[in-house]
Protein backbone atom coordinates (compact mmCIF):
# COMPACT_ATOMS: atom_id res chain seq x y z
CA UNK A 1 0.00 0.00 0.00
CA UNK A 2 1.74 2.96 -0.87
CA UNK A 3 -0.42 5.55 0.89
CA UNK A 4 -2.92 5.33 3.73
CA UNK A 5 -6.51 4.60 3.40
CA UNK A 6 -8.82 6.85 5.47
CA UNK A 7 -11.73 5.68 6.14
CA UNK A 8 -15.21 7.73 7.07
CA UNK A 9 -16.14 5.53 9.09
CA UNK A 10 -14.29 2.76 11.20
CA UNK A 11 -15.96 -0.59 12.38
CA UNK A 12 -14.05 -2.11 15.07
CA UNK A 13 -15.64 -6.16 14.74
CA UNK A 14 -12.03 -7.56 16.29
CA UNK A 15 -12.87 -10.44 17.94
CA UNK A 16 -16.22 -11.13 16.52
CA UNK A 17 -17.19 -14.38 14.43
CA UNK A 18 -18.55 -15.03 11.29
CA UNK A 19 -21.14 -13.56 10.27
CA UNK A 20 -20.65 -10.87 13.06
CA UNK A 21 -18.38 -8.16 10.93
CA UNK A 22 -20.22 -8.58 7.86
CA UNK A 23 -23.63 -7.95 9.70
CA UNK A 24 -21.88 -5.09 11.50
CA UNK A 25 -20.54 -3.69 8.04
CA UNK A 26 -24.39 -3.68 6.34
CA UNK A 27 -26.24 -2.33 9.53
CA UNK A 28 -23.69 0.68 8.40
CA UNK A 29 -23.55 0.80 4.72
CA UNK A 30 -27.35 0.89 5.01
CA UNK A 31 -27.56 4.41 6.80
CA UNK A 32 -24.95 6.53 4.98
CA UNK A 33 -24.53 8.34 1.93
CA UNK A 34 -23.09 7.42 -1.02
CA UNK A 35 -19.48 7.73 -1.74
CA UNK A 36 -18.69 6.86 2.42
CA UNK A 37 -15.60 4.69 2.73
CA UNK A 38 -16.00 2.30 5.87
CA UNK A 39 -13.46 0.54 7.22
CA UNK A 40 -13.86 -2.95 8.85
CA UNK A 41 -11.53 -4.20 11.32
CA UNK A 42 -12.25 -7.98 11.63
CA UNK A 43 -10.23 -10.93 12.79
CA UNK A 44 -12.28 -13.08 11.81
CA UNK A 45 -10.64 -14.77 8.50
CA UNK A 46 -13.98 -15.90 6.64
CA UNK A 47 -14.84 -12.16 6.47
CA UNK A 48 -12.08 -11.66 3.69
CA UNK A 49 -14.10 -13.85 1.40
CA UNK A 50 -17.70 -13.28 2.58
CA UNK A 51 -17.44 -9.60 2.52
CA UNK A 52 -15.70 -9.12 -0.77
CA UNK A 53 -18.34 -11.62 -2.20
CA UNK A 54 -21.65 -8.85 -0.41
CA UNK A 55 -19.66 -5.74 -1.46
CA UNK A 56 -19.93 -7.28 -5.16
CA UNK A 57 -23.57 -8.15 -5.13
CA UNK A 58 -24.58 -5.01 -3.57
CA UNK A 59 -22.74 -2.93 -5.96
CA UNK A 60 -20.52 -1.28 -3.49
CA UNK A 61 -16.41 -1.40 -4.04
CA UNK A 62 -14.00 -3.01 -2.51
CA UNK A 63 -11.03 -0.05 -2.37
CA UNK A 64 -8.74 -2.86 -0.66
CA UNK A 65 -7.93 -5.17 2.19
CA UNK A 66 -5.29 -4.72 4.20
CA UNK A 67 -3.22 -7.68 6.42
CA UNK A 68 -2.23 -6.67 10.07
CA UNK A 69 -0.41 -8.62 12.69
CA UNK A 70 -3.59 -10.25 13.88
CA UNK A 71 -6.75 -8.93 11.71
CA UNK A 72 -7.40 -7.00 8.72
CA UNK A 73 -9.14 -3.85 7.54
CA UNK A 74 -11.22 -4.11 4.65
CA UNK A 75 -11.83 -0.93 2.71
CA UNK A 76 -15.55 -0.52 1.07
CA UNK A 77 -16.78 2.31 -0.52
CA UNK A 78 -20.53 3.07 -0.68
CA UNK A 79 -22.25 3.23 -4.20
């Protein structure tokens, strides 16, 4: 990554299990405008298939995940 992402909104769902962050990241997406970039913090490994896989049918974007020590953040921009 050669610059950092900042995010409008942050969701912390460290710790959680599937489908936990996802449900956390669409109880978001659903409230704000379009163009918001939300950050999901997640340690939970199925949620860097599973959300990828609801950003595409919902017709949001994925901007990009990113790999930490121990969890990631996944970048999604609202459409």
């Amino acid at each position: 990554m050669s610059e950092q992402l900042t995010a409008d909104v942050t969701i912390d769902s460290r710790g959680a299990g599937c489908p936990g962050p996802l449900m956390d990241l669409i109880g978001k997406v659903k409230t704000a405008d379009s163009g918001t970039v939300f950050e999901l913090q997640t340690s939970d490994r199925g949620s860097v298939t599973d959300v990828p896989e609801w950003v595409e049918k919902a017709g949001h974007e994925l901007v990009e995940t990113v790999e930490h020590d121990d969890y990631w953040s996944i970048y999604v921009q609202k459409s």
